[in-house]
PDB file of N, CA and C in Angstrom:
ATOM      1  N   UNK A   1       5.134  -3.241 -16.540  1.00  0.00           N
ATOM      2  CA  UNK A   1       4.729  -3.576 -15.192  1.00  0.00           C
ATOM      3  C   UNK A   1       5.975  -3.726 -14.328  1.00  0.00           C
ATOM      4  N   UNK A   2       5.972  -3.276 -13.410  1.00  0.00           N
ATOM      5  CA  UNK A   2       6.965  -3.360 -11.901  1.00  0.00           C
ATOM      6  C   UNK A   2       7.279  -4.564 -11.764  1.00  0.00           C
ATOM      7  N   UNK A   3       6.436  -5.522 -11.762  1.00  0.00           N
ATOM      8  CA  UNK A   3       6.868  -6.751 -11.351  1.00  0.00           C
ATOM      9  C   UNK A   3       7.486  -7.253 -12.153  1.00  0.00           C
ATOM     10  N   UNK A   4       7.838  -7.639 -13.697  1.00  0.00           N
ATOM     11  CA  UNK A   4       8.231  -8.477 -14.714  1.00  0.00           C
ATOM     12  C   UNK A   4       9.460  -6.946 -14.547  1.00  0.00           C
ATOM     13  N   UNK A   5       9.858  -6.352 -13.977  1.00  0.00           N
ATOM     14  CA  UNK A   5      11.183  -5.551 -14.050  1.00  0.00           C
ATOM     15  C   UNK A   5      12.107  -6.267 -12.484  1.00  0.00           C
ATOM     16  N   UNK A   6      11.463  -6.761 -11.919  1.00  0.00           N
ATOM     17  CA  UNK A   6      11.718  -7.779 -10.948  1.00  0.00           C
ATOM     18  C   UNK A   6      11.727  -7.023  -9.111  1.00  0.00           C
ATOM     19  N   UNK A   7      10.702  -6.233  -8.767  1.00  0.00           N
ATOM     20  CA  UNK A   7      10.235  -5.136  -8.244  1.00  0.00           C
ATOM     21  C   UNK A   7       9.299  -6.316  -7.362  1.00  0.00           C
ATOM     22  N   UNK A   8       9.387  -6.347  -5.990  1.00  0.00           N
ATOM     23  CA  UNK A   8       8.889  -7.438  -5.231  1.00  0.00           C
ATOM     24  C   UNK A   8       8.272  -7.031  -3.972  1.00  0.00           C
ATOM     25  N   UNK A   9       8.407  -5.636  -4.069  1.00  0.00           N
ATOM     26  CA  UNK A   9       7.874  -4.549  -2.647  1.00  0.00           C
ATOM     27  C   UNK A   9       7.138  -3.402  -2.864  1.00  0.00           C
ATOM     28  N   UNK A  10       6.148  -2.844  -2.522  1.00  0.00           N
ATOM     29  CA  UNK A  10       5.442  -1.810  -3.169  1.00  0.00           C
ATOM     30  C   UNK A  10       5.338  -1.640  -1.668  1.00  0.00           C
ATOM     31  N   UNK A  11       4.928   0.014  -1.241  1.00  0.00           N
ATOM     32  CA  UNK A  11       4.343   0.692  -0.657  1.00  0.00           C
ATOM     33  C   UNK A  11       3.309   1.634  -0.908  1.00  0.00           C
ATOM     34  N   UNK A  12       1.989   1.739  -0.946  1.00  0.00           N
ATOM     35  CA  UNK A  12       1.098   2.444  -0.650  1.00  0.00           C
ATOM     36  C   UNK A  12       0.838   3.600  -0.210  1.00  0.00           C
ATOM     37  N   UNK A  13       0.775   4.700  -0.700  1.00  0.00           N
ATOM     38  CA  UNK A  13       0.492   5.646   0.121  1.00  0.00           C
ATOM     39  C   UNK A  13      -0.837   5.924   0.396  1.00  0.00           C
ATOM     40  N   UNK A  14      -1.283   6.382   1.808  1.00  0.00           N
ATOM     41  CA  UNK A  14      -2.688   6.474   2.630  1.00  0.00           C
ATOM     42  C   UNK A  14      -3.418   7.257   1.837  1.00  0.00           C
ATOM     43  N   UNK A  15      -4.325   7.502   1.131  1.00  0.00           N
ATOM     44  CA  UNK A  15      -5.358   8.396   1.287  1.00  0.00           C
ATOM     45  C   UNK A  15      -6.882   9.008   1.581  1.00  0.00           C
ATOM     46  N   UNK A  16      -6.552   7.540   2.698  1.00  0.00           N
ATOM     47  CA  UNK A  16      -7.990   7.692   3.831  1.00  0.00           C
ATOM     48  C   UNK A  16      -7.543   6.748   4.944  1.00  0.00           C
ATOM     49  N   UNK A  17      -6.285   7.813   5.244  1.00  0.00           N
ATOM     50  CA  UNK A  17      -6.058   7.103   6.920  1.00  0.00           C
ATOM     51  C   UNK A  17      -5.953   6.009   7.435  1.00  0.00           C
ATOM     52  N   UNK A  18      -6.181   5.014   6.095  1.00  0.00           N
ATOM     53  CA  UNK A  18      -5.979   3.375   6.431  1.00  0.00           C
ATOM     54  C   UNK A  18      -7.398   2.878   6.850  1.00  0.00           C
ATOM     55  N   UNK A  19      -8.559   3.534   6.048  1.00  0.00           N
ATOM     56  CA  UNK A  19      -9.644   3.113   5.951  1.00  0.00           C
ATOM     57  C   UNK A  19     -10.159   2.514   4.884  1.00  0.00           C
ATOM     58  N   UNK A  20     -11.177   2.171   4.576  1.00  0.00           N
ATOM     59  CA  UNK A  20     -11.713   1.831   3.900  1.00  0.00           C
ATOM     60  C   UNK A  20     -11.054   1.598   2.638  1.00  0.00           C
ATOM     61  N   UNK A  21     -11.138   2.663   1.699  1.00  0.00           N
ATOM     62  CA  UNK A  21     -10.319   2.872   0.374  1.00  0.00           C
ATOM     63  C   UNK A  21      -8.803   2.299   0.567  1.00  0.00           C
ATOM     64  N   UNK A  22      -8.836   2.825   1.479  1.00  0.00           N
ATOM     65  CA  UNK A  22      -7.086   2.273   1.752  1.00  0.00           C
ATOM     66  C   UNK A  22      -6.946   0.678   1.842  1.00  0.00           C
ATOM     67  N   UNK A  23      -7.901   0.048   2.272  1.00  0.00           N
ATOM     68  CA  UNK A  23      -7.926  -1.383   2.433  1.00  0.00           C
ATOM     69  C   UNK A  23      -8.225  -1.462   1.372  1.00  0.00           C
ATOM     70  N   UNK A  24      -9.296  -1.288   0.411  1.00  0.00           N
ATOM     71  CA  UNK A  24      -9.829  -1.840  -1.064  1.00  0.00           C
ATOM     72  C   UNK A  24      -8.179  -1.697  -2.096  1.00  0.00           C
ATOM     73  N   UNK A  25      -7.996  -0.753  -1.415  1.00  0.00           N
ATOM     74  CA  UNK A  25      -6.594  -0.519  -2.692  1.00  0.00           C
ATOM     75  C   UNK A  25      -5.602  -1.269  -2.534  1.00  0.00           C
ATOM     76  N   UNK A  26      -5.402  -1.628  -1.355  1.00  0.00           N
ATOM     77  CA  UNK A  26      -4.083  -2.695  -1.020  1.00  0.00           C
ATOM     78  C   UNK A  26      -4.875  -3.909  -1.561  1.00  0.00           C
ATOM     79  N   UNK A  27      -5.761  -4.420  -1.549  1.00  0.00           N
ATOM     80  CA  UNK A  27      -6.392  -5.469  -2.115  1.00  0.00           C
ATOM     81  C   UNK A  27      -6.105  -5.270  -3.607  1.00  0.00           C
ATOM     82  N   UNK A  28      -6.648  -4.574  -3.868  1.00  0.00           N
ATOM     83  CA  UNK A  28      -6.529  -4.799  -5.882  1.00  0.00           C
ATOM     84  C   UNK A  28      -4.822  -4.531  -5.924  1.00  0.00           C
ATOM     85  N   UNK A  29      -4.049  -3.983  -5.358  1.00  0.00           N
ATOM     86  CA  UNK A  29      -2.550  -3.914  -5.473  1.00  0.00           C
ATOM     87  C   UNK A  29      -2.195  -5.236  -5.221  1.00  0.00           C
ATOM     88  N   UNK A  30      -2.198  -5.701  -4.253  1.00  0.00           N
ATOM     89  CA  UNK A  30      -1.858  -7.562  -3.990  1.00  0.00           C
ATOM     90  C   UNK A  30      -2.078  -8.347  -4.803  1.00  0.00           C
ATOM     91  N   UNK A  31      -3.355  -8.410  -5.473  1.00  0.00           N
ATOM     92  CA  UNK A  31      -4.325  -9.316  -6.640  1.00  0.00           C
ATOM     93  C   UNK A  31      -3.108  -8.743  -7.521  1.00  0.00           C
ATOM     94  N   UNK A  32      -2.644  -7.521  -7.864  1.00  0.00           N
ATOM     95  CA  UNK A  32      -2.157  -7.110  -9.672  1.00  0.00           C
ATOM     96  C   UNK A  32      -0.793  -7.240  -9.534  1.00  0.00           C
ATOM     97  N   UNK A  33      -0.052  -7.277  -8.090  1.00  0.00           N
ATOM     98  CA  UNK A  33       1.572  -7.827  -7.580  1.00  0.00           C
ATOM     99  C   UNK A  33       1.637  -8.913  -7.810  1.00  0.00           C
ATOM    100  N   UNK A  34       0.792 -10.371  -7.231  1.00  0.00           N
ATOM    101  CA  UNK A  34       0.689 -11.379  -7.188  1.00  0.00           C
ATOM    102  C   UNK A  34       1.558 -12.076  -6.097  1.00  0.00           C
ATOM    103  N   UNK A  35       1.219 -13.116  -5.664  1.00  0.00           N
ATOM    104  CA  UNK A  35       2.150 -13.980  -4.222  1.00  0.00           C
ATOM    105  C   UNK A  35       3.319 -13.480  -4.000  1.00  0.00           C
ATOM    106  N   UNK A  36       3.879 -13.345  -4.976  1.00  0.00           N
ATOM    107  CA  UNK A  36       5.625 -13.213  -4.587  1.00  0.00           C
ATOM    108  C   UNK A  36       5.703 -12.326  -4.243  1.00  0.00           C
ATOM    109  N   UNK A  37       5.131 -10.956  -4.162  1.00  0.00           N
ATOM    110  CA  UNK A  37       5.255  -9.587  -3.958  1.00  0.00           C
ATOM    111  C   UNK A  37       4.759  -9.627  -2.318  1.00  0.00           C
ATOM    112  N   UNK A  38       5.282  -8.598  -1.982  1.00  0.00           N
ATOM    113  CA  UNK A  38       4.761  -8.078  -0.877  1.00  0.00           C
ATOM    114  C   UNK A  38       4.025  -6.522  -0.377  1.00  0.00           C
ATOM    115  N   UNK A  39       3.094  -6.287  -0.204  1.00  0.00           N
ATOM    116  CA  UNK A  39       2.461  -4.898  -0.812  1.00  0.00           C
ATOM    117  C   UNK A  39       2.117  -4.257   0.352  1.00  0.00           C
ATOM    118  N   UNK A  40       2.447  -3.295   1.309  1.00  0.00           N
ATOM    119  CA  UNK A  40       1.560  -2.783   2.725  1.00  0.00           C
ATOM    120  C   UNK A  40       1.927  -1.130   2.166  1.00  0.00           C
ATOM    121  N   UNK A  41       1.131  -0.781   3.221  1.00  0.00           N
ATOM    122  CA  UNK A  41       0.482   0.891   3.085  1.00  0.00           C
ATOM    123  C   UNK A  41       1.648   1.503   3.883  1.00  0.00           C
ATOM    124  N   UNK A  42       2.208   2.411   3.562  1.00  0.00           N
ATOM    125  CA  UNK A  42       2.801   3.149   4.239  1.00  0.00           C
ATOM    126  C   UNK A  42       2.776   3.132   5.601  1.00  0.00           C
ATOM    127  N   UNK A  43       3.938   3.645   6.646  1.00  0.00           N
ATOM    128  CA  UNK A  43       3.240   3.549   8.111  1.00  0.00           C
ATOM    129  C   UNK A  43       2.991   5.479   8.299  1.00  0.00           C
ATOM    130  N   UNK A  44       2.133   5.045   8.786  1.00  0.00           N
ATOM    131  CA  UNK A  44       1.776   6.668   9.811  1.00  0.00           C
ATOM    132  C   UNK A  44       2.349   7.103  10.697  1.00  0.00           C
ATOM    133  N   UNK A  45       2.818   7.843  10.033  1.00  0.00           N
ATOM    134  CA  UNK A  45       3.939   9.286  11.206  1.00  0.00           C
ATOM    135  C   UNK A  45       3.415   9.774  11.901  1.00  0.00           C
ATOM    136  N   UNK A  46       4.115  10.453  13.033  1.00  0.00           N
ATOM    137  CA  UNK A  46       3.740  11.398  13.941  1.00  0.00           C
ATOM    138  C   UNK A  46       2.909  11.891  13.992  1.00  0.00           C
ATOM    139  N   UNK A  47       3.427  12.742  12.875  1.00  0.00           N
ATOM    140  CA  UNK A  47       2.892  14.085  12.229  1.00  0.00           C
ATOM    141  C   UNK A  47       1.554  14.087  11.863  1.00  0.00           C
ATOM    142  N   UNK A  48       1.488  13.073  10.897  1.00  0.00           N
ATOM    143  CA  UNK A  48       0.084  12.749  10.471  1.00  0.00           C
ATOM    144  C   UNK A  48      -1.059  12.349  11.604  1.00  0.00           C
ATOM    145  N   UNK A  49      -0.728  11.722  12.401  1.00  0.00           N
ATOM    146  CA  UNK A  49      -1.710  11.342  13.734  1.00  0.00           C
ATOM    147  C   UNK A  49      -1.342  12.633  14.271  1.00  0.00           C
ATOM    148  N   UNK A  50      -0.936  12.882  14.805  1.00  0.00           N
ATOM    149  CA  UNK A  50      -0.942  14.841  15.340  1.00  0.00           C
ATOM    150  C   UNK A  50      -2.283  15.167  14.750  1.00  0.00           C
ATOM    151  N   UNK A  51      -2.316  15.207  13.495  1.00  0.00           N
ATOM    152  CA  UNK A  51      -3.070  16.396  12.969  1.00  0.00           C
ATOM    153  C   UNK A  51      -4.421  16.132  12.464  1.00  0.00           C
ATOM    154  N   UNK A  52      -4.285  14.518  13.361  1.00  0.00           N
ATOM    155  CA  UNK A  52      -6.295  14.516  13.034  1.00  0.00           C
ATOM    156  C   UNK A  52      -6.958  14.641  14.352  1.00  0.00           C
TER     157      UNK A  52
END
């Protein structure tokens, strides 16, 4: 596990635009990091908002 290697930041990558799934997953990622960690989703580029 990431964390017991002493790993205290995770990023997420989107794969529903920061919907739904994307919220459920940062949830079970936070719960399996635990307090000390800090866990958010990637930010959205340009690029990516461009192209929806």
């Amino acid at each position: 596990m990431l964390t017991r290697d002493g790993h205290r930041r995770f990023v997420l990558c989107r794969v529903d635009n920061g919907g739904m799934l994307d919220l459920e997953r940062l949830g079970a990622a936070r719960y399996a990091a635990g307090l000390q960690s800090k866990v958010e989703l990637e930010a959205e580029t340009s690029a990516a908002a461009a192209a929806r």
